[in-house]
N, C-alpha and C. Protein backbone atom coordinates (compact mmCIF):
# COMPACT_ATOMS: atom_id res chain seq x y z
N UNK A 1 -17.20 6.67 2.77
CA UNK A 1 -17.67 7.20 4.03
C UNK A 1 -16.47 7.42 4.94
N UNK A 2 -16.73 8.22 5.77
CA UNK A 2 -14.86 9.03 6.26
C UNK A 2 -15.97 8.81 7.99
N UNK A 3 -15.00 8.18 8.98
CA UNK A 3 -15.21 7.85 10.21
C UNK A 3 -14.18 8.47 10.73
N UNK A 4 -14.59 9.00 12.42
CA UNK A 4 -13.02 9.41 12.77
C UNK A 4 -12.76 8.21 13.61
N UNK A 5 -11.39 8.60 13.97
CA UNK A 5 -10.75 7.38 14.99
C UNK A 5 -11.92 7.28 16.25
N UNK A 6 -12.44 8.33 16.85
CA UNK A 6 -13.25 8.59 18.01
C UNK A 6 -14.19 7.45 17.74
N UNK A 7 -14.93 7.28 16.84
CA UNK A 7 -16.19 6.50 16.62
C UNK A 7 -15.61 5.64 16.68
N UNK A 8 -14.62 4.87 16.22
CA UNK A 8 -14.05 3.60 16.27
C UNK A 8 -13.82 2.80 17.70
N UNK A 9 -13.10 4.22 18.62
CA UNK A 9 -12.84 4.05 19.98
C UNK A 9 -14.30 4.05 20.65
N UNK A 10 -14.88 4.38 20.34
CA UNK A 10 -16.55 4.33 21.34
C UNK A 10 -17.43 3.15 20.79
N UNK A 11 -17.78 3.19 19.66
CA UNK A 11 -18.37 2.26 19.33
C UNK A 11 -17.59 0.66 18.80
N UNK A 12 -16.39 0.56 18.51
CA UNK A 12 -15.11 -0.64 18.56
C UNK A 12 -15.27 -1.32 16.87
N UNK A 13 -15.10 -2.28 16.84
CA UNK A 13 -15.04 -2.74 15.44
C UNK A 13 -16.38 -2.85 15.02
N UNK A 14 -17.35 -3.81 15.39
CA UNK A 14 -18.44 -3.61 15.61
C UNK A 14 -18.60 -2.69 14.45
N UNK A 15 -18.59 -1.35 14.35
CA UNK A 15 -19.09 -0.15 13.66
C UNK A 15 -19.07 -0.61 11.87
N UNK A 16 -17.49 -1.39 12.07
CA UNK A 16 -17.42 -1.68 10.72
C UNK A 16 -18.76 -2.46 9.73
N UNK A 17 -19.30 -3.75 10.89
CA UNK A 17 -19.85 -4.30 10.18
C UNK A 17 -21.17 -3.46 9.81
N UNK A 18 -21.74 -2.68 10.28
CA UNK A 18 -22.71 -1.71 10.16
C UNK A 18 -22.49 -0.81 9.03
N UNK A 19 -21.31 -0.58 8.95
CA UNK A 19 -21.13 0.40 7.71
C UNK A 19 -20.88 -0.19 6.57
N UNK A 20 -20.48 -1.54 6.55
CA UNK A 20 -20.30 -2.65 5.59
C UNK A 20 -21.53 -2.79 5.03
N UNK A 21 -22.63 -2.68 5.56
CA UNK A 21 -24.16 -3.39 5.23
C UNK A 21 -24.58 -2.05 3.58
N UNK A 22 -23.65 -0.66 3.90
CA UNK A 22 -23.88 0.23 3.45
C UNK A 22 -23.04 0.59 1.88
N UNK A 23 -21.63 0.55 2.79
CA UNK A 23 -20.56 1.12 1.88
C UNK A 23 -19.53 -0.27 1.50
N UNK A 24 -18.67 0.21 0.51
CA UNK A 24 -17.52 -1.03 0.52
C UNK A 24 -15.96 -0.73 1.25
N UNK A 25 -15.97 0.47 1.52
CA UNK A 25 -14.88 0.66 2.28
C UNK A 25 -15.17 2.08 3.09
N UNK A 26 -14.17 2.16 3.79
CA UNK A 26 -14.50 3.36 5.18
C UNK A 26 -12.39 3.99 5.31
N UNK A 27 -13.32 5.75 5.29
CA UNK A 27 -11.93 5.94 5.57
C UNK A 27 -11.99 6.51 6.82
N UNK A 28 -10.41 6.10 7.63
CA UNK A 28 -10.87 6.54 8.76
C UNK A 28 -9.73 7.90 8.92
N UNK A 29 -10.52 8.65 9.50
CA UNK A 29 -9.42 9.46 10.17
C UNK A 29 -9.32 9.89 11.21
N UNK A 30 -8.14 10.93 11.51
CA UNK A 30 -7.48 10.69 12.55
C UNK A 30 -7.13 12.49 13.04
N UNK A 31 -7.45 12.81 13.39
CA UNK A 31 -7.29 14.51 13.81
C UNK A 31 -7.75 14.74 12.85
N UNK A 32 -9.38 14.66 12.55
CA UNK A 32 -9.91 15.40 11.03
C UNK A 32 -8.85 15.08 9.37
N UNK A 33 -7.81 14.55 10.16
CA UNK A 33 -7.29 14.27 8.58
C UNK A 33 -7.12 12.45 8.04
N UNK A 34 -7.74 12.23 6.85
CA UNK A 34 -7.93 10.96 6.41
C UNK A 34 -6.12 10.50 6.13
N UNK A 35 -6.72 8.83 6.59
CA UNK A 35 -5.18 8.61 7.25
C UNK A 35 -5.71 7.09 6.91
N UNK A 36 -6.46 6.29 7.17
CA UNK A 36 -6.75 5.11 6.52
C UNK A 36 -8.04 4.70 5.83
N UNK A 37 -7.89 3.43 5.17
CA UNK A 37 -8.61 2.83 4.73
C UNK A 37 -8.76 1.55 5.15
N UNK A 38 -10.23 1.29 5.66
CA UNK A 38 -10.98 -0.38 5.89
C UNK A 38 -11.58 -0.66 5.10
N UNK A 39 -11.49 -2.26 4.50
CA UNK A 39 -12.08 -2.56 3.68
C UNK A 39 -12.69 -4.01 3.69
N UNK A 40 -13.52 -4.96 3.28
CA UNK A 40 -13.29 -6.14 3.27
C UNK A 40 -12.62 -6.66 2.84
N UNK A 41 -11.61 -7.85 3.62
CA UNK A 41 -10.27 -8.67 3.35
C UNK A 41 -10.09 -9.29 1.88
N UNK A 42 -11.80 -9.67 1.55
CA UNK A 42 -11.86 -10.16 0.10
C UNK A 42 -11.44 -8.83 -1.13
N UNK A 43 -12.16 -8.01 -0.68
CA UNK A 43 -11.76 -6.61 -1.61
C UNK A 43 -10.23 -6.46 -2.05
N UNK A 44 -9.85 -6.42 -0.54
CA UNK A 44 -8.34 -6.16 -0.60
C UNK A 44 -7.52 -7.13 -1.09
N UNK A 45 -7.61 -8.25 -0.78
CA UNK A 45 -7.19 -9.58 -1.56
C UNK A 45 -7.09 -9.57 -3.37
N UNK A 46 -8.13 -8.74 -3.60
CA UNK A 46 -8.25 -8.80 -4.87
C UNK A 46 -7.50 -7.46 -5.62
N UNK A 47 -7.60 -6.62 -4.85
CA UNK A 47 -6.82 -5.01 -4.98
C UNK A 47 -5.03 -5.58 -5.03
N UNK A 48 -4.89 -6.39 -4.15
CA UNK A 48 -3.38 -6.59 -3.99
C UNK A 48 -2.82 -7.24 -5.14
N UNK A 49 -3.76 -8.48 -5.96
CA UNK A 49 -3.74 -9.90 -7.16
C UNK A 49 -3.63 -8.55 -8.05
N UNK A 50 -4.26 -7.36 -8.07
CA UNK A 50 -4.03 -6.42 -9.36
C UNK A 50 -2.88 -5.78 -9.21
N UNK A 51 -2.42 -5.34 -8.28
CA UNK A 51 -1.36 -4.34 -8.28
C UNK A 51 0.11 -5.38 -8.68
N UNK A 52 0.05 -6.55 -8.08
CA UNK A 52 1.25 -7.40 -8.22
C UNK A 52 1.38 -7.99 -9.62
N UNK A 53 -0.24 -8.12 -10.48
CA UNK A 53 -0.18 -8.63 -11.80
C UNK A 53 0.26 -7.61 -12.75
N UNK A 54 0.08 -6.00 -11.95
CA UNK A 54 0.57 -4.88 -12.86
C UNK A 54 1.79 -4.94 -12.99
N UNK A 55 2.58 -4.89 -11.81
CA UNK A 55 3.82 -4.51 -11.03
C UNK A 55 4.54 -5.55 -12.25
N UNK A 56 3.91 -7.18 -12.27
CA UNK A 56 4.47 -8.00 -12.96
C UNK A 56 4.65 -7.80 -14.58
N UNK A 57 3.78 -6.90 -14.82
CA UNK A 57 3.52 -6.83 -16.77
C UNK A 57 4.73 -5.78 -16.70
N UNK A 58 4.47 -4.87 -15.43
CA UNK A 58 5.93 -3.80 -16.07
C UNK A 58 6.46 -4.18 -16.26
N UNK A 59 7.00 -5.14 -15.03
CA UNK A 59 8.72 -5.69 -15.04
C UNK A 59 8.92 -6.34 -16.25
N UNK A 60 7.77 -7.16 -17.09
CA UNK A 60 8.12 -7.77 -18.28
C UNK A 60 8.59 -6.99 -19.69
N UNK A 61 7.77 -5.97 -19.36
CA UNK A 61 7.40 -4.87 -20.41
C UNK A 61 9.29 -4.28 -19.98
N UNK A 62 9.70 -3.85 -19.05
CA UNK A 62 11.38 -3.46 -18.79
C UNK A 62 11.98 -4.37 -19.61
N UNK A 63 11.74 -6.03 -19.45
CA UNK A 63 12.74 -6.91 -20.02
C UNK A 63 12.81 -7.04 -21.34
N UNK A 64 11.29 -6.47 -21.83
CA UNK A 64 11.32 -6.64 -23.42
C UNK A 64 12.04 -5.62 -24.04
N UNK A 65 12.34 -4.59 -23.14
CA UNK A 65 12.89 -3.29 -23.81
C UNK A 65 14.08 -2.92 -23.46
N UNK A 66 14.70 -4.12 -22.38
CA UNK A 66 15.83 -3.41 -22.57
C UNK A 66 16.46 -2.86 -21.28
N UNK A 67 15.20 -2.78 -20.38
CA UNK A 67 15.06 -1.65 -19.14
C UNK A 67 15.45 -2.18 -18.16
N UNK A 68 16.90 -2.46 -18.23
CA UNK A 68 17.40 -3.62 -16.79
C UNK A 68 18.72 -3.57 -16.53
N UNK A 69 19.86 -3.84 -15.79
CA UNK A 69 21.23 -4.08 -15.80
C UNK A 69 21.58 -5.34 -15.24
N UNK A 70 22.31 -5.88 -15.29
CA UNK A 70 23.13 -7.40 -14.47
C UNK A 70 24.05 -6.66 -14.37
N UNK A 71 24.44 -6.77 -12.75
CA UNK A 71 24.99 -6.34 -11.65
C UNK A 71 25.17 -7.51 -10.69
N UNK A 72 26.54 -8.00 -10.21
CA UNK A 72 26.99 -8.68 -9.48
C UNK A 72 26.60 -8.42 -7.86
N UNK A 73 27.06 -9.17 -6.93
CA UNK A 73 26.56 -9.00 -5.61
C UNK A 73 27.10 -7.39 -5.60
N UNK A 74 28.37 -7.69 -5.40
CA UNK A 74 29.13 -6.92 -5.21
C UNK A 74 28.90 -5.06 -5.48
N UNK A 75 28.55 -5.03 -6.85
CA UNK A 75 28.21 -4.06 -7.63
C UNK A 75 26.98 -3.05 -6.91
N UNK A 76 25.80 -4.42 -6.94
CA UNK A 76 24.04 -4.08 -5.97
C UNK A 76 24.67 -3.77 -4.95
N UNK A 77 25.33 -4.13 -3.96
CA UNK A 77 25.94 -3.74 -2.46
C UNK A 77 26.35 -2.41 -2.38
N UNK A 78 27.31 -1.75 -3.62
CA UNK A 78 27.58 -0.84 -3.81
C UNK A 78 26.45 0.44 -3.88
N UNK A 79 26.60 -0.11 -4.59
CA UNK A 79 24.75 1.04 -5.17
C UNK A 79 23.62 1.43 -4.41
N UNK A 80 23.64 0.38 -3.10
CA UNK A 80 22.65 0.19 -2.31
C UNK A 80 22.85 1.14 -1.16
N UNK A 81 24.60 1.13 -0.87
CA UNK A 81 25.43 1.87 -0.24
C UNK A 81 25.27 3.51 -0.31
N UNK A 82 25.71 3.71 -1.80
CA UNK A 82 25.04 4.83 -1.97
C UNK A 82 23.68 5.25 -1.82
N UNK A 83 22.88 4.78 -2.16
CA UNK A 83 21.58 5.10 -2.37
C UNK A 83 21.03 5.62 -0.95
N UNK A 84 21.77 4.76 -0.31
CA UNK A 84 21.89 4.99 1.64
C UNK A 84 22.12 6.35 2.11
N UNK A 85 23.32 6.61 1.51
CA UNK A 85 24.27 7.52 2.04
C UNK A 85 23.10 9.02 1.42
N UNK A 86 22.44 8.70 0.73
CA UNK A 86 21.94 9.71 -0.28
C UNK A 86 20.23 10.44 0.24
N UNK A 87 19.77 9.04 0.72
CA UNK A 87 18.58 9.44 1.90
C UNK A 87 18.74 10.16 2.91
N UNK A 88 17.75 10.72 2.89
CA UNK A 88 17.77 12.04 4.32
C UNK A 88 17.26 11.16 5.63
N UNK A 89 17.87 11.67 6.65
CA UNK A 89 17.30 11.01 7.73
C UNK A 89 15.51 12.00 8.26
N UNK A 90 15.14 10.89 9.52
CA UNK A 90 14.12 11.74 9.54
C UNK A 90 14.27 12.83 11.19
């Protein structure tokens, strides 16, 4: 269900729990264009335990294969440097 910011501002949080009774999450937007997501804290709690248990199998899945370097302080500082220099500003 897509809410704009307006309804939020007139009717206040409030709205959420009403649309909760309905849906499991609400997107809200913001000049007609969708820009967030509300959800229940438990939902999201559990959305986050997946993404970090994924995030975690990659990184394992890199170490089994190989997919890594050891790099000194010194070295990461460097690299980081660049990587800097290499971003566009906004």
């Amino acid at each position: 269900m897509v809410v704009s910011a307006n309804e939020v501002k007139k009717h206040g949080v409030s709205l959420f729990d009403k649309l909760f009774e309905k849906v499991d999450n609400v997107v809200l937007s913001v000049r007609g264009k969708k820009k967030y997501v509300v959800m229940d804290y438990k939902e999201y709690k559990e959305l986050r335990e997946y993404q970090l248990q994924k995030t975690y199998e990659e990184v394992m899945e890199d170490i089994k294969n190989g997919n890594y370097r050891v790099l000194s302080a010194k070295e990461h500082m460097k690299n980081l440097e660049e990587d800097l220099k290499n971003v566009s500003t906004y």
